[in-house]
Protein backbone atom coordinates (compact mmCIF):
# COMPACT_ATOMS: atom_id res chain seq x y z
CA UNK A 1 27.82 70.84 33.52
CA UNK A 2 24.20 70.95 33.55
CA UNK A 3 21.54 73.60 31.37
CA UNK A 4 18.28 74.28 32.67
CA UNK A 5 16.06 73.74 29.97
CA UNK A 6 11.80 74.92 30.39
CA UNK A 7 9.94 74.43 26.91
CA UNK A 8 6.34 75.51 26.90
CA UNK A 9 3.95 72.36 26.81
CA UNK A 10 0.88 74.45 26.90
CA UNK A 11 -0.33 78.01 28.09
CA UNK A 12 -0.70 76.24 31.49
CA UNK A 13 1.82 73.85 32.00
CA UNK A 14 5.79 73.71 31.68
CA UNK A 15 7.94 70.88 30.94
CA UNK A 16 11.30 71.56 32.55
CA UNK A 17 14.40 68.94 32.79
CA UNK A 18 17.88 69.47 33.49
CA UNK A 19 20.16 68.72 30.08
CA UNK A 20 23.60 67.45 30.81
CA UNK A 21 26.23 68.43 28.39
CA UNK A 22 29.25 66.06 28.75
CA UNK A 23 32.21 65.66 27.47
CA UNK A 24 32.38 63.61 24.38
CA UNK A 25 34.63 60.88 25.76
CA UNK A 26 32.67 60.72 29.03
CA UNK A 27 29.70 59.96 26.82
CA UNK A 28 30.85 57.80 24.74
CA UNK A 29 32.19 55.67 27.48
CA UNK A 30 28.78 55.54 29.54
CA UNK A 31 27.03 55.14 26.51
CA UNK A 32 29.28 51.26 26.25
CA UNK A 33 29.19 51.07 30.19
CA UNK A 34 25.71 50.76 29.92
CA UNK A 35 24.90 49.11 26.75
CA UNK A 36 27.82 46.09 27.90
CA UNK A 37 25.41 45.86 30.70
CA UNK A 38 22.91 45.17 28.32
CA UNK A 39 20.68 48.69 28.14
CA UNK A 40 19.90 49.27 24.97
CA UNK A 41 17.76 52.07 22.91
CA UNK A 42 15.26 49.55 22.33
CA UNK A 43 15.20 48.39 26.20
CA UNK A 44 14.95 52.10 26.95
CA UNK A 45 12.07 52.98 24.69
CA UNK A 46 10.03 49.33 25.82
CA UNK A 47 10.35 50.63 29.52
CA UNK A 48 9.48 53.84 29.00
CA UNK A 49 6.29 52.38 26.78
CA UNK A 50 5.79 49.63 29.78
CA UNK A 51 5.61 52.49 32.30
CA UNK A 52 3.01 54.83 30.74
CA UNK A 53 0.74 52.15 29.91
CA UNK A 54 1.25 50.36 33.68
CA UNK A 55 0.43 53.79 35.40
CA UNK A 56 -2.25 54.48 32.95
CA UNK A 57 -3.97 51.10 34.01
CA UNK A 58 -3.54 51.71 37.48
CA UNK A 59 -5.25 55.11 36.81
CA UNK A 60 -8.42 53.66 35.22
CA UNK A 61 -8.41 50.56 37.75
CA UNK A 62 -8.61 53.56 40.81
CA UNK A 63 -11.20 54.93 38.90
CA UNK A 64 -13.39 51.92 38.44
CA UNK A 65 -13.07 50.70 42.15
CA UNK A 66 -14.28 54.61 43.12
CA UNK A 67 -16.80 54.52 40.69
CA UNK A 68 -18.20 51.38 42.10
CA UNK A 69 -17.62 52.75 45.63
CA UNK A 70 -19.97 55.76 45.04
CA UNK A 71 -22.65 53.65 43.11
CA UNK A 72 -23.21 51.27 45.99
């Protein structure tokens, strides 16, 4: 089952994600499928981390090469 779930991030923009409410068993059973596989909390949070910081350097990379586009 699945609850739609919009929280106000500013008077502009919305946040909205689906939130899946599962049965206790079935989440306690992918919760060991995946950490047997070796996805952990901490390998969770260090990708998530990895991510922001990888497309945040791609964004100021883009921005230097079109900066040096329009100065030459």
């Amino acid at each position: 089952m699945a609850i739609d779930a919009c929280g106000d991030v500013s008077s502009t923009a919305k946040f909205c994600t689906q939130q899946w409410v599962l049965d206790e068993k079935l989440r306690k059973t992918f919760h060991s499928y995946v950490e047997i596989r070796g996805i952990t909390p901490s390998m969770i949070n260090f990708l998530h981390e990895y991510i922001i910081n990888k497309v945040s350097k791609e964004n100021l990379l883009w921005l230097k090469t079109l900066k040096n586009f329009v100065t030459s």
